[in-house]
N, C-alpha and C. Protein backbone atom coordinates (compact mmCIF):
# COMPACT_ATOMS: atom_id res chain seq x y z
N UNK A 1 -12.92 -30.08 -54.52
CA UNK A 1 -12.52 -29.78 -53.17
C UNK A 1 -13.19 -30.82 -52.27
N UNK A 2 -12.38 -31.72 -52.09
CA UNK A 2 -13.04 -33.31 -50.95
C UNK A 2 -11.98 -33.20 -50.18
N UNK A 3 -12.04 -32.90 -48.68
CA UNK A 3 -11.05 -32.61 -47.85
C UNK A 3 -11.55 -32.77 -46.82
N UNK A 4 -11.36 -33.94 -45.91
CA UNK A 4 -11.58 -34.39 -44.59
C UNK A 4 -10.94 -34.12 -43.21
N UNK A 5 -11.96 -33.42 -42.49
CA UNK A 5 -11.06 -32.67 -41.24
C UNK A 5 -11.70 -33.15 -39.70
N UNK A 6 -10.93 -33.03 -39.12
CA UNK A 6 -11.18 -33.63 -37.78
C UNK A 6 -10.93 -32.99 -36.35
N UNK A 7 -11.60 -32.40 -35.93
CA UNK A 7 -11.22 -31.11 -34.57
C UNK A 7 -12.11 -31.34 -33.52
N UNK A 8 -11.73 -31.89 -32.97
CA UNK A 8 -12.10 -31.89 -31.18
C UNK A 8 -13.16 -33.12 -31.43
N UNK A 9 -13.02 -34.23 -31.97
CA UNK A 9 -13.77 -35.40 -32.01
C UNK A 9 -14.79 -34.95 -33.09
N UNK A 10 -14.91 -33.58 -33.87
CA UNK A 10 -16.09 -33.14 -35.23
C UNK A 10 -15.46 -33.76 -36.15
N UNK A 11 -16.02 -34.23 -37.27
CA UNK A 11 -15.45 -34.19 -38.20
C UNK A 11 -16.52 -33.75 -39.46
N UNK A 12 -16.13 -32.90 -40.54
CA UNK A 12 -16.51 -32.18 -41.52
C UNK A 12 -15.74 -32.16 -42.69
N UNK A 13 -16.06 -31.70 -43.52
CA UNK A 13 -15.48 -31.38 -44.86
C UNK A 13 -16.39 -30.67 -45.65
N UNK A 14 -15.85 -30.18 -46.62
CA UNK A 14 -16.55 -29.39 -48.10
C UNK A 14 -16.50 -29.99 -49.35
N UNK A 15 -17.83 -29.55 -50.08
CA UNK A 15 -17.91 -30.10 -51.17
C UNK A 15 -17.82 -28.79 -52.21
N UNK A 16 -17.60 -29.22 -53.20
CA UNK A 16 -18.35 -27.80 -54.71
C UNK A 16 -19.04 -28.56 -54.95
N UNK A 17 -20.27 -27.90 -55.34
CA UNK A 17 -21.47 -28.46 -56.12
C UNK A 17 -21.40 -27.16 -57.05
N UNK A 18 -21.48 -28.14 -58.15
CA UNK A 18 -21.52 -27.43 -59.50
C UNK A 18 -23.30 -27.42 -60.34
N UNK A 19 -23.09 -26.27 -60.38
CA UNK A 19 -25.11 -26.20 -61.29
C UNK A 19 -24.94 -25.52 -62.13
N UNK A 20 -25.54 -24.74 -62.85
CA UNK A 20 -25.46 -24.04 -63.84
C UNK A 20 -25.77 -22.67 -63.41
N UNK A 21 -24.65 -21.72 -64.01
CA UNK A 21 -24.50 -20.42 -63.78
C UNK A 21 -26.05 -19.83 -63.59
N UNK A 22 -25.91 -19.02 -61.90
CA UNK A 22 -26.65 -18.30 -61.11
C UNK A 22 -27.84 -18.91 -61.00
N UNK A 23 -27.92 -20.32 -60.82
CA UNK A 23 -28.50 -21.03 -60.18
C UNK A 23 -28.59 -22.05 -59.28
N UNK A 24 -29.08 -21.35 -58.06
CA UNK A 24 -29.14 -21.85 -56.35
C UNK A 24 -28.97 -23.56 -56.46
N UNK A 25 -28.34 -24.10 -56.07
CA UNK A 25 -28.57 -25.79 -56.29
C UNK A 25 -30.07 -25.91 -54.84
N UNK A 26 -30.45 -27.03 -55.69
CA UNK A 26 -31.93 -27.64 -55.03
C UNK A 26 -31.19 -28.57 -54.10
N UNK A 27 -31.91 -29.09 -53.43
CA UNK A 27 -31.92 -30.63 -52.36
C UNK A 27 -31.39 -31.31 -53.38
N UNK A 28 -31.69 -31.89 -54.72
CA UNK A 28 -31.76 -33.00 -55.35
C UNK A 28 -30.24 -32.68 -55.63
N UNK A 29 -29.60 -31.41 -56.14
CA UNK A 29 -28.34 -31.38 -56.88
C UNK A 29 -27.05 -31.60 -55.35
N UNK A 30 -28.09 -30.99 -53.72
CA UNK A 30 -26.84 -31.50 -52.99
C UNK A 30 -27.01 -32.87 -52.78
N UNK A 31 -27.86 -33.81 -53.08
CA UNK A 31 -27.99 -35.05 -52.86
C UNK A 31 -27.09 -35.98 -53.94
N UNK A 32 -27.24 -35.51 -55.16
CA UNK A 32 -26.35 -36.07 -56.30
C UNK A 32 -24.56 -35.97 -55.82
N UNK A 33 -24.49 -34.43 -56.00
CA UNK A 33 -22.93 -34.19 -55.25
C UNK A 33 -22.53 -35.04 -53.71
N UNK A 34 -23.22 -35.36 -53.04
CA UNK A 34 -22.71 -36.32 -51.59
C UNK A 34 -22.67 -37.51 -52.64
N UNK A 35 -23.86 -38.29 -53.20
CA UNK A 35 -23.07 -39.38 -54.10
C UNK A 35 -22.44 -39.66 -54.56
N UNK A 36 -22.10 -38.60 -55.62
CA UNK A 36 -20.86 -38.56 -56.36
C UNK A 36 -19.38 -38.81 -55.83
N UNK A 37 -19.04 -37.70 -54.48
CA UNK A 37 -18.16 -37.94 -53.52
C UNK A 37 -18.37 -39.59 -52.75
N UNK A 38 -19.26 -40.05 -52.00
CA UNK A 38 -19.57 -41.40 -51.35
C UNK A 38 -18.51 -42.60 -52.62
N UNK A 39 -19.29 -42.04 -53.92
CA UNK A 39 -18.93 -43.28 -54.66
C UNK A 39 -17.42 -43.16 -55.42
N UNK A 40 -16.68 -41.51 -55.10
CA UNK A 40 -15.38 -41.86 -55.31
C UNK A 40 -14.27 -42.61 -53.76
N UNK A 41 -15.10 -42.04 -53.05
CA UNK A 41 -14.58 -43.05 -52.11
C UNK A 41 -14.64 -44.23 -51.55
N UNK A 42 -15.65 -44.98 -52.82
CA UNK A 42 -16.00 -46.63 -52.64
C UNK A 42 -16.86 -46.42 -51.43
N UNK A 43 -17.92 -45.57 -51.11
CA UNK A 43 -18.20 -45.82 -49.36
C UNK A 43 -20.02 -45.97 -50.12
N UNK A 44 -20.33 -46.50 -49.41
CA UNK A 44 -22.06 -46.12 -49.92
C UNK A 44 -22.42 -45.18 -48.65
N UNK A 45 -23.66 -44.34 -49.21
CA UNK A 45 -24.22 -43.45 -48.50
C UNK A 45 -25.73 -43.34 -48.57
N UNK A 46 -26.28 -43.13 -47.10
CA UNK A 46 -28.10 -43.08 -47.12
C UNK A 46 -28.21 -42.43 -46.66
N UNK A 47 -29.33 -41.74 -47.39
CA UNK A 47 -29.81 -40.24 -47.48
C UNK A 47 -31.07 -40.78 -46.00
N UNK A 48 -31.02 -39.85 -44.87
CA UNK A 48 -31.76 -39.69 -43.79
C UNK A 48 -33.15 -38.40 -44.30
N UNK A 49 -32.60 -37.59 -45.20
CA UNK A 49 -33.41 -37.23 -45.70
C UNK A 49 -32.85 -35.94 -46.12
N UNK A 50 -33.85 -35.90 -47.45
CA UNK A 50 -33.10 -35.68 -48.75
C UNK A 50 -34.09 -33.84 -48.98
N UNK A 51 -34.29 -33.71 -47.98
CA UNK A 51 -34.87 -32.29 -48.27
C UNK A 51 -33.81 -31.20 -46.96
N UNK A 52 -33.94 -30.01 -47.53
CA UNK A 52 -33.00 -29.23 -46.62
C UNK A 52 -33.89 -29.17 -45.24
N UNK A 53 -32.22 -29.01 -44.25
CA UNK A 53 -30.85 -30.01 -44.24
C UNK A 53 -31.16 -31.10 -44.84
N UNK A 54 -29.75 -31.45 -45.55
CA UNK A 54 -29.93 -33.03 -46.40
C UNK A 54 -29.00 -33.45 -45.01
N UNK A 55 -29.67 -34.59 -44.68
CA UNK A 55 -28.83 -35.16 -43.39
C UNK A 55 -28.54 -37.01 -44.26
N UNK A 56 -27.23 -37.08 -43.91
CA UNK A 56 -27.02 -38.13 -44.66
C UNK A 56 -26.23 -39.61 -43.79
N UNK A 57 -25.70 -40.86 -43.90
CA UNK A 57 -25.13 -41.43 -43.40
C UNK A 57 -24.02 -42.22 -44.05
N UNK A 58 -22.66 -41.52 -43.79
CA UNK A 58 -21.75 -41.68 -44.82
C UNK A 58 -20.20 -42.63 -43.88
N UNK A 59 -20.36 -43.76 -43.64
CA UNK A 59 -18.70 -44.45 -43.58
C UNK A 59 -18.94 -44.35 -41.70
N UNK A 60 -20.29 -44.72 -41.03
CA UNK A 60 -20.62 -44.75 -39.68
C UNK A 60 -20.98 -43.67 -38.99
N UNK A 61 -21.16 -42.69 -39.67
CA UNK A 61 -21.18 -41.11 -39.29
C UNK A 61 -22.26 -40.38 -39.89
N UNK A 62 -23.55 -39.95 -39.16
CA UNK A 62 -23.86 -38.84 -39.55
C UNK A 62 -23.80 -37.33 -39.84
N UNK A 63 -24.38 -37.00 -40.87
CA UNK A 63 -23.60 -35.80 -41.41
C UNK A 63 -24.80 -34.71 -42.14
N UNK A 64 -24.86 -33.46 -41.76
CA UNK A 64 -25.69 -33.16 -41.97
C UNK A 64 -24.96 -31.98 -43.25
N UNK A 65 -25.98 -31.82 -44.21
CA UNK A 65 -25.02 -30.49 -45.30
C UNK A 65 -25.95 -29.04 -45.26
N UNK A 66 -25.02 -28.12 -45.44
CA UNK A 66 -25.44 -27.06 -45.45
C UNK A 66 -24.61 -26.00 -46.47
N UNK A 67 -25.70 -25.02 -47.38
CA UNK A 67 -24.93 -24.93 -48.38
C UNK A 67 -24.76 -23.52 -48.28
N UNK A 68 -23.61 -23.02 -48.77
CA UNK A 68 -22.34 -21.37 -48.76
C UNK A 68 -22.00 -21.25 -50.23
N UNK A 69 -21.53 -20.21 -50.22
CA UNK A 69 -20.75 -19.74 -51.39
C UNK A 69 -22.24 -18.58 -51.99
N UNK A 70 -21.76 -19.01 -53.59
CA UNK A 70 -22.66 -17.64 -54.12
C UNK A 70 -23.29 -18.79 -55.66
N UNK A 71 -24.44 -18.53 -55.92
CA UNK A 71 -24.98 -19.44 -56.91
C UNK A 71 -23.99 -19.43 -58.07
N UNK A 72 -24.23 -21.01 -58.12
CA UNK A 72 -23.48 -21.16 -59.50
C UNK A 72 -21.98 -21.83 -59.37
N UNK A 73 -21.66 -21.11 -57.71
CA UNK A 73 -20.41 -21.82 -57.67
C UNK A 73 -20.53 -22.16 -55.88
N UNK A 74 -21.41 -22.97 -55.61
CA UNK A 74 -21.78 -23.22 -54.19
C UNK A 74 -21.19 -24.22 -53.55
N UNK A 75 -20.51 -24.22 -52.29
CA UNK A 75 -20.04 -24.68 -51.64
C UNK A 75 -21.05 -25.89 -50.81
N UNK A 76 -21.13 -27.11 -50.35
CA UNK A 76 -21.14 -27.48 -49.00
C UNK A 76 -20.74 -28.03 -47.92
N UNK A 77 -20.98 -27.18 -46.93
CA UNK A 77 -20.24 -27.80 -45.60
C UNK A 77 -21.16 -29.07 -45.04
N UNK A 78 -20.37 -30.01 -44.88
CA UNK A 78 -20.72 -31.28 -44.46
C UNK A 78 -20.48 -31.80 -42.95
N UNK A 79 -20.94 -31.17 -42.33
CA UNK A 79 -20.72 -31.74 -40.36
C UNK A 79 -21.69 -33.03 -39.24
N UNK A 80 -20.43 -33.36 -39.33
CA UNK A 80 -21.32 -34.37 -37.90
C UNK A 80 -22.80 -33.92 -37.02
N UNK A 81 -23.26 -34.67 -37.65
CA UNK A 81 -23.93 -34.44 -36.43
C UNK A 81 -24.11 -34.77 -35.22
N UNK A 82 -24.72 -33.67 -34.00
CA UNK A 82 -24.40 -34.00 -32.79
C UNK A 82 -25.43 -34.72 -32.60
């Protein structure tokens, strides 16, 4: 789920981060998953810092992640920051 959205000048999207059943992903596993995404989209990405919030800088845009869902099958939302 890599899906780029754009509302009132925000722009965000979601990731799945995948870990292993009923376990919470760490900083390090949402830091891997933004790479993973960065490098299917040919874009490089730098980590502003890599502990929660992972705030990142991805294609001129900062972006801060924050993570949903239920362990094991966790979501993150990825938003501009203001």
């Amino acid at each position: 789920m890599n899906t780029l959205y754009s509302k009132a000048g925000t722009k965000f999207f979601f990731l799945e981060c995948k870990t292993l059943k009923n376990i919470i992903p760490t900083a390090k596993d949402i830091c891997d998953t933004i790479r993973r995404y960065a490098t299917g989209l040919g874009s490089d990405v730098v980590f502003l810092s890599t502990e929660a919030p992972v705030r990142f800088f991805l294609d001129g845009t900062v972006y801060v992640a924050k993570k949903g869902g239920t362990p094991g099958g966790s979501f993150l939302f990825c938003h501009q920051e203001h």
